[in-house]
PDB file of N, CA and C in Angstrom:
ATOM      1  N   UNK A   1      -2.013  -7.137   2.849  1.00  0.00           N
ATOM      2  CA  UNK A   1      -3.058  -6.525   3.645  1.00  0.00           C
ATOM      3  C   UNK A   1      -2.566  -6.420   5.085  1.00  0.00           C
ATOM      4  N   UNK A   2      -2.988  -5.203   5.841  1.00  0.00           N
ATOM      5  CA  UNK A   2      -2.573  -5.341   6.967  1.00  0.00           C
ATOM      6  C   UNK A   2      -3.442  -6.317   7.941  1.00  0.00           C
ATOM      7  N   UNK A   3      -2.795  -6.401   9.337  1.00  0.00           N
ATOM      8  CA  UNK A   3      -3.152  -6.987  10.340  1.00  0.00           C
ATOM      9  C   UNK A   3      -4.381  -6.779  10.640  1.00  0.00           C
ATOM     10  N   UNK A   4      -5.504  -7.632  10.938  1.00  0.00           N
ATOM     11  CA  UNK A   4      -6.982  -7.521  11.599  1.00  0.00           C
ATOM     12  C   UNK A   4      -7.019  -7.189  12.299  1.00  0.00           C
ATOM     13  N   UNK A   5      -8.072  -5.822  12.361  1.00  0.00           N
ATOM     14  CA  UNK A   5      -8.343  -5.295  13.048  1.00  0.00           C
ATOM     15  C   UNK A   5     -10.499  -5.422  13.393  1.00  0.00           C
ATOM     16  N   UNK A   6     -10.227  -6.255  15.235  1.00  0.00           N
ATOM     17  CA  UNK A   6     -12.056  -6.872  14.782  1.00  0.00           C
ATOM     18  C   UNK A   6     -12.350  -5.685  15.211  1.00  0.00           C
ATOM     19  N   UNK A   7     -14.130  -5.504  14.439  1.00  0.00           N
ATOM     20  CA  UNK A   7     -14.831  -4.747  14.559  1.00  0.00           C
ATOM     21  C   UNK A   7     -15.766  -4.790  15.753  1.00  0.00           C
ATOM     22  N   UNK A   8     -15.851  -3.507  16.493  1.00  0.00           N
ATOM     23  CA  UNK A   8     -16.800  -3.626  17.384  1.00  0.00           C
ATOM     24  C   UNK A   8     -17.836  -4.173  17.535  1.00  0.00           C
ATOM     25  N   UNK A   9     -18.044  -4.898  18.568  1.00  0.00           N
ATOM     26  CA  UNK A   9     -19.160  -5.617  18.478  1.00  0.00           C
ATOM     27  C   UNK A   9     -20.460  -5.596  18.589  1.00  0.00           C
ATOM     28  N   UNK A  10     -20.615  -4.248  19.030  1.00  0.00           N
ATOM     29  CA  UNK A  10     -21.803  -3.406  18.737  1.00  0.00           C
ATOM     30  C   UNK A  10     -22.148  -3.186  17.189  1.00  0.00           C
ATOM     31  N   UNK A  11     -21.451  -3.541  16.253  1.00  0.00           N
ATOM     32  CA  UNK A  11     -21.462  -2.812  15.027  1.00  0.00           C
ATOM     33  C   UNK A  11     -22.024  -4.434  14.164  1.00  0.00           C
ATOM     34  N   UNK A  12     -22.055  -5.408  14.934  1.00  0.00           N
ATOM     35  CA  UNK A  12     -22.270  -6.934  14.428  1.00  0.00           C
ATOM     36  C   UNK A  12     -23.523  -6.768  13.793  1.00  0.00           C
ATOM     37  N   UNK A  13     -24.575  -6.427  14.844  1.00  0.00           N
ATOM     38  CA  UNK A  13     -25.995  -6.520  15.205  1.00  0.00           C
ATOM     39  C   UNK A  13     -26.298  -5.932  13.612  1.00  0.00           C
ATOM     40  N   UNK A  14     -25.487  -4.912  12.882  1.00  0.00           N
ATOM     41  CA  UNK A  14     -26.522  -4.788  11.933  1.00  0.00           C
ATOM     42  C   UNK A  14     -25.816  -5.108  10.777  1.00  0.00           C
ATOM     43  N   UNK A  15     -24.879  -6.107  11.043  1.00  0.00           N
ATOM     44  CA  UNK A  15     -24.425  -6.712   9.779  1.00  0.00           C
ATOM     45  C   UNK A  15     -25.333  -8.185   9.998  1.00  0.00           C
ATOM     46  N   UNK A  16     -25.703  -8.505  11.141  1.00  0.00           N
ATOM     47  CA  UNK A  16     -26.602  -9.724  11.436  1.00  0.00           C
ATOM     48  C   UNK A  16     -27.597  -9.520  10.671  1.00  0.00           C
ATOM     49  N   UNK A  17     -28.536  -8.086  11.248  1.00  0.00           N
ATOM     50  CA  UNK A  17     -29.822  -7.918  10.282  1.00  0.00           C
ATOM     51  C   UNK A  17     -29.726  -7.739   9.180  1.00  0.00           C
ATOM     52  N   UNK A  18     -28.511  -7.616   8.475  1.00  0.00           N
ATOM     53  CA  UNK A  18     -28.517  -6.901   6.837  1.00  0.00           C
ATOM     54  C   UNK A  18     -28.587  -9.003   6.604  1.00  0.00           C
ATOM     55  N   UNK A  19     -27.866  -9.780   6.598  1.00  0.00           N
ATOM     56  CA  UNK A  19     -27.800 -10.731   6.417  1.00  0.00           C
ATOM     57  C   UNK A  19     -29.311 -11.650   6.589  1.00  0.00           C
ATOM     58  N   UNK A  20     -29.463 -11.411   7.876  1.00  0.00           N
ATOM     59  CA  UNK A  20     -31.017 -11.866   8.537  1.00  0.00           C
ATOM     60  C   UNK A  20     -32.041 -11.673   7.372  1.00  0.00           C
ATOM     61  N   UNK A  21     -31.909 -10.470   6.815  1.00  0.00           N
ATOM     62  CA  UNK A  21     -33.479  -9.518   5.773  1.00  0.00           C
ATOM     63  C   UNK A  21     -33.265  -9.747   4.662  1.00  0.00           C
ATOM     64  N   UNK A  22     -31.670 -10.319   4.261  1.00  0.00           N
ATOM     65  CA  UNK A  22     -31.032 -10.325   2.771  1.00  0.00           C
ATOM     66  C   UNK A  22     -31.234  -9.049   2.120  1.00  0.00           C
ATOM     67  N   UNK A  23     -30.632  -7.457   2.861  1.00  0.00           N
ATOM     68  CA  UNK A  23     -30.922  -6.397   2.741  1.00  0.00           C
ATOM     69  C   UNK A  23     -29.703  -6.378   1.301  1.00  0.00           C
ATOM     70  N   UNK A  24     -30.451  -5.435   0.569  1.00  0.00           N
ATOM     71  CA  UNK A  24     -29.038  -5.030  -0.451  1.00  0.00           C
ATOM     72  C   UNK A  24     -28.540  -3.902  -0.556  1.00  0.00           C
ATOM     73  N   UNK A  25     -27.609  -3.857  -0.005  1.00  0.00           N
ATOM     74  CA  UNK A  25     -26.911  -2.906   0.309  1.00  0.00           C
ATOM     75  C   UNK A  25     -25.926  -2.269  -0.109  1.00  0.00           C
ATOM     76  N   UNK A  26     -25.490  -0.496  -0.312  1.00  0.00           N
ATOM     77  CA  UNK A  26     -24.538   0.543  -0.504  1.00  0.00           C
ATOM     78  C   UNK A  26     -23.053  -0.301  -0.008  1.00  0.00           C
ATOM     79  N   UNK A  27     -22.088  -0.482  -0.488  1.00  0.00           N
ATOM     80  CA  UNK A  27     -21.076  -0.805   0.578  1.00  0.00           C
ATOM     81  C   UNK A  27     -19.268  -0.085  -0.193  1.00  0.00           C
ATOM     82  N   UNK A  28     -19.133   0.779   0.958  1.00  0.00           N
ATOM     83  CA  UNK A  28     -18.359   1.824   0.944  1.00  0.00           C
ATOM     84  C   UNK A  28     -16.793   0.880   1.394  1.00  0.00           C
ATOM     85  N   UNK A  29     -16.165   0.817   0.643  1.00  0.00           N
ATOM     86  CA  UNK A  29     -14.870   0.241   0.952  1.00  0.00           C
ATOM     87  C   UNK A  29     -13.890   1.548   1.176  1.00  0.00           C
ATOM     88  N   UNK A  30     -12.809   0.967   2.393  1.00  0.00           N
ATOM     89  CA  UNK A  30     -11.427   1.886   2.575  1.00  0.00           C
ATOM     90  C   UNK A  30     -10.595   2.379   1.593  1.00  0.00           C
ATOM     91  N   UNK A  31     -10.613   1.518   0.564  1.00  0.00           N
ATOM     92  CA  UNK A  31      -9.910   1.563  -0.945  1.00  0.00           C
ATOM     93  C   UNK A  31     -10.549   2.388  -1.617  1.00  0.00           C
ATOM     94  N   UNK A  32     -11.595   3.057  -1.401  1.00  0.00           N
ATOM     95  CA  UNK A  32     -12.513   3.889  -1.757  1.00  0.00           C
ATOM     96  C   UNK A  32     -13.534   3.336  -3.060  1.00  0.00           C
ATOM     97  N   UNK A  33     -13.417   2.252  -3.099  1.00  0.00           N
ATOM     98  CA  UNK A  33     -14.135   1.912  -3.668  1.00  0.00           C
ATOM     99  C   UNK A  33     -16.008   1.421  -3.511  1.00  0.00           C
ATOM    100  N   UNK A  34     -16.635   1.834  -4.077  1.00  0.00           N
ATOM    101  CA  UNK A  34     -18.403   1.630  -3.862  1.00  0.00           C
ATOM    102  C   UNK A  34     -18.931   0.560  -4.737  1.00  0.00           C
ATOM    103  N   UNK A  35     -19.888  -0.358  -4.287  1.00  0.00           N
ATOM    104  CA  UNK A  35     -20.596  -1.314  -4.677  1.00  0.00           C
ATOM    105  C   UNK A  35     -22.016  -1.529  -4.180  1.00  0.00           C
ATOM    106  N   UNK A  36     -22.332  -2.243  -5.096  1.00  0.00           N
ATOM    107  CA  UNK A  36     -24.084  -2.438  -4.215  1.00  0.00           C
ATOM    108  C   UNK A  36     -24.187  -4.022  -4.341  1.00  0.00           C
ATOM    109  N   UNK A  37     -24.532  -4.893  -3.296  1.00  0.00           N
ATOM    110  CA  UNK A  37     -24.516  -6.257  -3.118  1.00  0.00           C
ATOM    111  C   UNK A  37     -25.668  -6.836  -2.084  1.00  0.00           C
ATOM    112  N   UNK A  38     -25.932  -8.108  -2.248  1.00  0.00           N
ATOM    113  CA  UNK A  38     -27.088  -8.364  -1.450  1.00  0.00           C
ATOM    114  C   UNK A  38     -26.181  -9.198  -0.046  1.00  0.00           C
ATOM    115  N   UNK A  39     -26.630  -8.661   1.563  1.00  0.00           N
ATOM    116  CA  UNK A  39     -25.772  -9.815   2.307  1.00  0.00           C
ATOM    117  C   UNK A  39     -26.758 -11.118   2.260  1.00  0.00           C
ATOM    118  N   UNK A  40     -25.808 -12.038   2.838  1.00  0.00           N
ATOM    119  CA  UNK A  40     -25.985 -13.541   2.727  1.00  0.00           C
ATOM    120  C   UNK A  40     -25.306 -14.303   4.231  1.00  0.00           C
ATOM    121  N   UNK A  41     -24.223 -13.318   4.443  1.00  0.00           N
ATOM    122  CA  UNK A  41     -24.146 -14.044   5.956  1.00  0.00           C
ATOM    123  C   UNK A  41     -22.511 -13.826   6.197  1.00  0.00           C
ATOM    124  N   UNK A  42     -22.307 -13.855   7.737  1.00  0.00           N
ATOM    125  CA  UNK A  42     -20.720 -13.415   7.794  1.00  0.00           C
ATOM    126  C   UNK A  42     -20.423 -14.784   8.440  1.00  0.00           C
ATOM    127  N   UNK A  43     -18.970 -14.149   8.610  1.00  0.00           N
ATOM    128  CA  UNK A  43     -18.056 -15.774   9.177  1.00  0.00           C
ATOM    129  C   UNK A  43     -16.179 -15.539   9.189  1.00  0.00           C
ATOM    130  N   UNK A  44     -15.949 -16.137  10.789  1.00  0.00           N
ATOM    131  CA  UNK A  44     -15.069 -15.935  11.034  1.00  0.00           C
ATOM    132  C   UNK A  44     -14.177 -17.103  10.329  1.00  0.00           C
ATOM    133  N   UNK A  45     -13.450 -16.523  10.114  1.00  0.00           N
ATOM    134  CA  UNK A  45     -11.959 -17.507   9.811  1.00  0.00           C
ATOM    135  C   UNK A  45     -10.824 -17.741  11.162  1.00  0.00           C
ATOM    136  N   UNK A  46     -10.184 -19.400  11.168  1.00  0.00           N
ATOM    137  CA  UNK A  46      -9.658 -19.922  12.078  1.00  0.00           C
ATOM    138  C   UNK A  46      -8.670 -19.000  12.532  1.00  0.00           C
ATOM    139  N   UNK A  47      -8.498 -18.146  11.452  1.00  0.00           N
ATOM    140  CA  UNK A  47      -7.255 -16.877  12.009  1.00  0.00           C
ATOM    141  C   UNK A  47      -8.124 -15.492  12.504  1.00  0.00           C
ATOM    142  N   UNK A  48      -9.014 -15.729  13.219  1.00  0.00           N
ATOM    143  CA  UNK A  48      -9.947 -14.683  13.368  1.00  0.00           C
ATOM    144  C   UNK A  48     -10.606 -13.714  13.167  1.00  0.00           C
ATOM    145  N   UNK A  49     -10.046 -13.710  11.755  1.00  0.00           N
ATOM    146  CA  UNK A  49     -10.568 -12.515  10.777  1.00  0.00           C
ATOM    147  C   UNK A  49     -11.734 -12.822  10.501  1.00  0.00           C
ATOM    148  N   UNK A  50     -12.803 -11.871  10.531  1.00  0.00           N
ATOM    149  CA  UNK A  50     -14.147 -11.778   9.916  1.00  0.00           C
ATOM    150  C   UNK A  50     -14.478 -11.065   8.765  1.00  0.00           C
ATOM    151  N   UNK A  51     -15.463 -11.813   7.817  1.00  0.00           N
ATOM    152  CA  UNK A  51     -15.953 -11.458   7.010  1.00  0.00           C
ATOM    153  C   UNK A  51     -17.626 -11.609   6.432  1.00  0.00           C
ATOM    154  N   UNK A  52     -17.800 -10.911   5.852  1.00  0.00           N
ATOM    155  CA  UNK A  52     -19.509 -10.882   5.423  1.00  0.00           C
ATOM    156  C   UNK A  52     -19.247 -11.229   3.440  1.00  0.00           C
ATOM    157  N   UNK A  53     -19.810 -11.853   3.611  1.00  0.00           N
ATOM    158  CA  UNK A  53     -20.105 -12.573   2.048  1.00  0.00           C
ATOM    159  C   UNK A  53     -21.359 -11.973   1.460  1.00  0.00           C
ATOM    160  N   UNK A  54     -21.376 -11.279   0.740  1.00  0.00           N
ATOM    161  CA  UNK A  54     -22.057 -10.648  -0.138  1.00  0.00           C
ATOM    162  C   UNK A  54     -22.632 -11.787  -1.842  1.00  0.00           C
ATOM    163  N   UNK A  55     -23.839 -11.160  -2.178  1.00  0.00           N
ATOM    164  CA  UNK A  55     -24.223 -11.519  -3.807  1.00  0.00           C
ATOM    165  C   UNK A  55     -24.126 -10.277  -4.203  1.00  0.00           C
ATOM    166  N   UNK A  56     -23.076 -10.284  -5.381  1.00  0.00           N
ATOM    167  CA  UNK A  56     -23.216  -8.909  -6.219  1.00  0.00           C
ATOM    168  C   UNK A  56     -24.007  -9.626  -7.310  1.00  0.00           C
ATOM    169  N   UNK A  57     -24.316  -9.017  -8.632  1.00  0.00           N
ATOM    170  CA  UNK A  57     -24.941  -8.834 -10.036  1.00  0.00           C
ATOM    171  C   UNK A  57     -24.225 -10.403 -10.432  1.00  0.00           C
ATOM    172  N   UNK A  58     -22.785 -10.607 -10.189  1.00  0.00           N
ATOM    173  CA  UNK A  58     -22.350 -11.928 -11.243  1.00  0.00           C
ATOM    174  C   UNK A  58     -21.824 -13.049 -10.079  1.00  0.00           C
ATOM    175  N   UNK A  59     -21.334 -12.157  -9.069  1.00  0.00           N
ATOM    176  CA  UNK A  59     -20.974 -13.755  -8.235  1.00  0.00           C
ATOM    177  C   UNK A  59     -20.494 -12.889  -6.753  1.00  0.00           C
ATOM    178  N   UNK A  60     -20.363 -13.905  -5.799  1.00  0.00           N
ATOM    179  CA  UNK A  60     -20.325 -13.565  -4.293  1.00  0.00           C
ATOM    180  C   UNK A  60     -19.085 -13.263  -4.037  1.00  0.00           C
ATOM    181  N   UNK A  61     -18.883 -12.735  -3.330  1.00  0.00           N
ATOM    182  CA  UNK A  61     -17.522 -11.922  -2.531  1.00  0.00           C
ATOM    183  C   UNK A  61     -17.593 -12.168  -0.850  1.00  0.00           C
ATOM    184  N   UNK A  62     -15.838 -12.415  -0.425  1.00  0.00           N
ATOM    185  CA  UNK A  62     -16.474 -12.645   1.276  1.00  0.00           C
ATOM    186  C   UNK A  62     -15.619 -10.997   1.582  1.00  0.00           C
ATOM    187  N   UNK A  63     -15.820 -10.104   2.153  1.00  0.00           N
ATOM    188  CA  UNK A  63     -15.220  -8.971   2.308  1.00  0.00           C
ATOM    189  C   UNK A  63     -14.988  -8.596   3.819  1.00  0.00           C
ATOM    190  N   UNK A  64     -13.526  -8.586   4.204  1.00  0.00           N
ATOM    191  CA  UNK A  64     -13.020  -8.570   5.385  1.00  0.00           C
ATOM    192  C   UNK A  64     -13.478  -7.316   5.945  1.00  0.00           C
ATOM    193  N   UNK A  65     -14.081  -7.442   7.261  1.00  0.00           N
ATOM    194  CA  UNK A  65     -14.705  -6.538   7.611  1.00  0.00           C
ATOM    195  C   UNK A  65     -14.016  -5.281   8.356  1.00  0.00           C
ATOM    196  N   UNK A  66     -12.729  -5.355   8.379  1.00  0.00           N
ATOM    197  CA  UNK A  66     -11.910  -3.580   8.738  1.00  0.00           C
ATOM    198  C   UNK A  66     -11.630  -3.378   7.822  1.00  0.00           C
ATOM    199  N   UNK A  67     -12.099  -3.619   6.273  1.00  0.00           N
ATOM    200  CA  UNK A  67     -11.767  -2.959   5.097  1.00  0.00           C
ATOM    201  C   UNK A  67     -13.051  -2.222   4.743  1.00  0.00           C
ATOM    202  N   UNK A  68     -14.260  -2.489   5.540  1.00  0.00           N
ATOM    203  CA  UNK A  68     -15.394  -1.602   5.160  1.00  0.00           C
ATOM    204  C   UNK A  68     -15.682  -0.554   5.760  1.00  0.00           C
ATOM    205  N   UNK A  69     -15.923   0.559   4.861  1.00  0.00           N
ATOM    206  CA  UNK A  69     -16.092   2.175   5.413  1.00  0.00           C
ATOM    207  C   UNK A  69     -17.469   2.647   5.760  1.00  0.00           C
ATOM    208  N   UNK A  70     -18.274   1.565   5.481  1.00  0.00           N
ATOM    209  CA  UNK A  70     -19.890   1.942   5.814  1.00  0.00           C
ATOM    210  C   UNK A  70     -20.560   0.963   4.929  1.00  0.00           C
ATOM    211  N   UNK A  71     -21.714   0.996   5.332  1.00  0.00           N
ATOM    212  CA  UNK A  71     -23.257   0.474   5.119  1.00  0.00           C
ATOM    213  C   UNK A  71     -24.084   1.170   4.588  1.00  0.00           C
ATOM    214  N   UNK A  72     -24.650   0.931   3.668  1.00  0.00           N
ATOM    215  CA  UNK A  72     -25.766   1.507   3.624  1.00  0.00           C
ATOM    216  C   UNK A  72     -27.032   0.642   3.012  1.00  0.00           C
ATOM    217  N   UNK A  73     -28.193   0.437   4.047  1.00  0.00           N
ATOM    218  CA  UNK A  73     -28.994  -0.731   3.883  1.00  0.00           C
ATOM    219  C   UNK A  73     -29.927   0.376   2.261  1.00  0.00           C
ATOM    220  N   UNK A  74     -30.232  -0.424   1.050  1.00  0.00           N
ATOM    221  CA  UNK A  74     -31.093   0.282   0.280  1.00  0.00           C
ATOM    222  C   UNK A  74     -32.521  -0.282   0.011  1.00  0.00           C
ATOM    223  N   UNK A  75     -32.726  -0.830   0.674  1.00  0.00           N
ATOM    224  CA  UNK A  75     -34.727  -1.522   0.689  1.00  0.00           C
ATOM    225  C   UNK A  75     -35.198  -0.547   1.566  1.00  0.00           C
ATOM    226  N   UNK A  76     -36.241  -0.410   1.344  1.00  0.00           N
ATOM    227  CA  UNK A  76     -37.256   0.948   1.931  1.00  0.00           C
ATOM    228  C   UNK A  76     -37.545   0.454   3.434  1.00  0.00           C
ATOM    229  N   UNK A  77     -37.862  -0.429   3.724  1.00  0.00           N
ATOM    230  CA  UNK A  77     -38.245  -1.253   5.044  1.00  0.00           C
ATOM    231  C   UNK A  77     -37.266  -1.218   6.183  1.00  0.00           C
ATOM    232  N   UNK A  78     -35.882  -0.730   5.752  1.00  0.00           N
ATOM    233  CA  UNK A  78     -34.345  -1.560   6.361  1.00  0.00           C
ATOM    234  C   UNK A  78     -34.835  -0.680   7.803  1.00  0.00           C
ATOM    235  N   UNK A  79     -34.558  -1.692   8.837  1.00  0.00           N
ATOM    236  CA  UNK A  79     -34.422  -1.023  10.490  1.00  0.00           C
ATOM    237  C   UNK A  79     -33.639  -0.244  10.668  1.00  0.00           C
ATOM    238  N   UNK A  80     -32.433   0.339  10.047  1.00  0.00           N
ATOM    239  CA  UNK A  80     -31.606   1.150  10.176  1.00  0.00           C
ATOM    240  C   UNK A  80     -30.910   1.812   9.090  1.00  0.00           C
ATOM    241  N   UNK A  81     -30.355   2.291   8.816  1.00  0.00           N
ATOM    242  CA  UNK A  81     -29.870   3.686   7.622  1.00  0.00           C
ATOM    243  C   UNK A  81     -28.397   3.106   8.041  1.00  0.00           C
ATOM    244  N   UNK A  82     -27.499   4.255   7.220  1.00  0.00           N
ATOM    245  CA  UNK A  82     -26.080   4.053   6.618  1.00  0.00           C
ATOM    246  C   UNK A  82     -25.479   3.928   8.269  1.00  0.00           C
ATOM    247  N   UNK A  83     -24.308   3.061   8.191  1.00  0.00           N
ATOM    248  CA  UNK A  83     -23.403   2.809   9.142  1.00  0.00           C
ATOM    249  C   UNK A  83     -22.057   2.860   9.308  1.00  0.00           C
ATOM    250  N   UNK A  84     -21.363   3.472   9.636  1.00  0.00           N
ATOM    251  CA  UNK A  84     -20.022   4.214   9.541  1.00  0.00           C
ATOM    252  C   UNK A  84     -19.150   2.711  10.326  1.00  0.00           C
ATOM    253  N   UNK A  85     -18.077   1.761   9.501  1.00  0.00           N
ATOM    254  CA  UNK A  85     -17.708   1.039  10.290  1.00  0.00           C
ATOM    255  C   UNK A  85     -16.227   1.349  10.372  1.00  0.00           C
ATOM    256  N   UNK A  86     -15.795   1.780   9.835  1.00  0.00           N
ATOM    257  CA  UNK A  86     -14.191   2.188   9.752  1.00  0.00           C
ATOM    258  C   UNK A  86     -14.026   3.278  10.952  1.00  0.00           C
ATOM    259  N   UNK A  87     -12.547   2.514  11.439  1.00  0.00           N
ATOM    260  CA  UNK A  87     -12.407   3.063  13.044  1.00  0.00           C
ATOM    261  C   UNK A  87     -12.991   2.713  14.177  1.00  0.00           C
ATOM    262  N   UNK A  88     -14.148   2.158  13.958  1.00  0.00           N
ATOM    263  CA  UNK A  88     -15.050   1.350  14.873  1.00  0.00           C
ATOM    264  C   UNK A  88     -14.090  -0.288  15.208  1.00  0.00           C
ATOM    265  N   UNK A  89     -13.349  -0.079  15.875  1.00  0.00           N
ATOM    266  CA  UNK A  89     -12.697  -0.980  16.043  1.00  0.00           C
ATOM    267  C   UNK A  89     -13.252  -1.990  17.467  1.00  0.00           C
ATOM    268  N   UNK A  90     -12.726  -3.205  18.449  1.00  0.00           N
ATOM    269  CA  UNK A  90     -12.897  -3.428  19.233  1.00  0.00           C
ATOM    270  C   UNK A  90     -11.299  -2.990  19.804  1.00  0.00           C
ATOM    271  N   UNK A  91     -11.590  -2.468  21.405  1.00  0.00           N
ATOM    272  CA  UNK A  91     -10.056  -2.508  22.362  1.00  0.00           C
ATOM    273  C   UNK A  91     -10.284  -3.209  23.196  1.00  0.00           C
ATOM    274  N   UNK A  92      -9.248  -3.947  23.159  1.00  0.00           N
ATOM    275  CA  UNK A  92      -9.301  -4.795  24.464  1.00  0.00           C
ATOM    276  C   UNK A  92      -8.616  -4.727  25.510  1.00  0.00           C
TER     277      UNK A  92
END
């Protein structure tokens, strides 16, 4: 896998609330791959990589977060709609 790349930090806030609401959510991977999973909560690793840990259907996944291509919250209530995170990088 390549080198981490963190995600803007503007882009946190609604991986907080997807986690916060236990929203279940569309989730669009770079690999092009699609899933639907409930969040549960993110978390950095001592090597600074971040990730959001998901419940799918049989068991949890922690999924590094510059490998995700979007959001999409699917409960009728969700504060916000689909979220484009790929390329959304932080520069420092």
């Amino acid at each position: 896998m390549s080198a981490y790349q963190p995600l803007n930090c503007d882009l946190h806030d609604y991986l907080e609330i997807a986690c916060m609401h236990g929203y279940r959510l569309h989730i669009e991977r770079l690999d092009g791959s699609n899933f639907e999973a409930r969040a549960l909560t993110t978390r950095t690793a001592a090597s600074k990589e971040e990730f959001l840990l998901v419940q799918g259907d049989a068991s949890q996944q922690e999924l590094r977060l510059d490998q995700l291509k979007a959001i999409t919250p699917l409960n009728a209530d969700a504060s916000f709609g689909r979220v484009e995170l790929a390329g959304n990088y932080c520069t420092f």
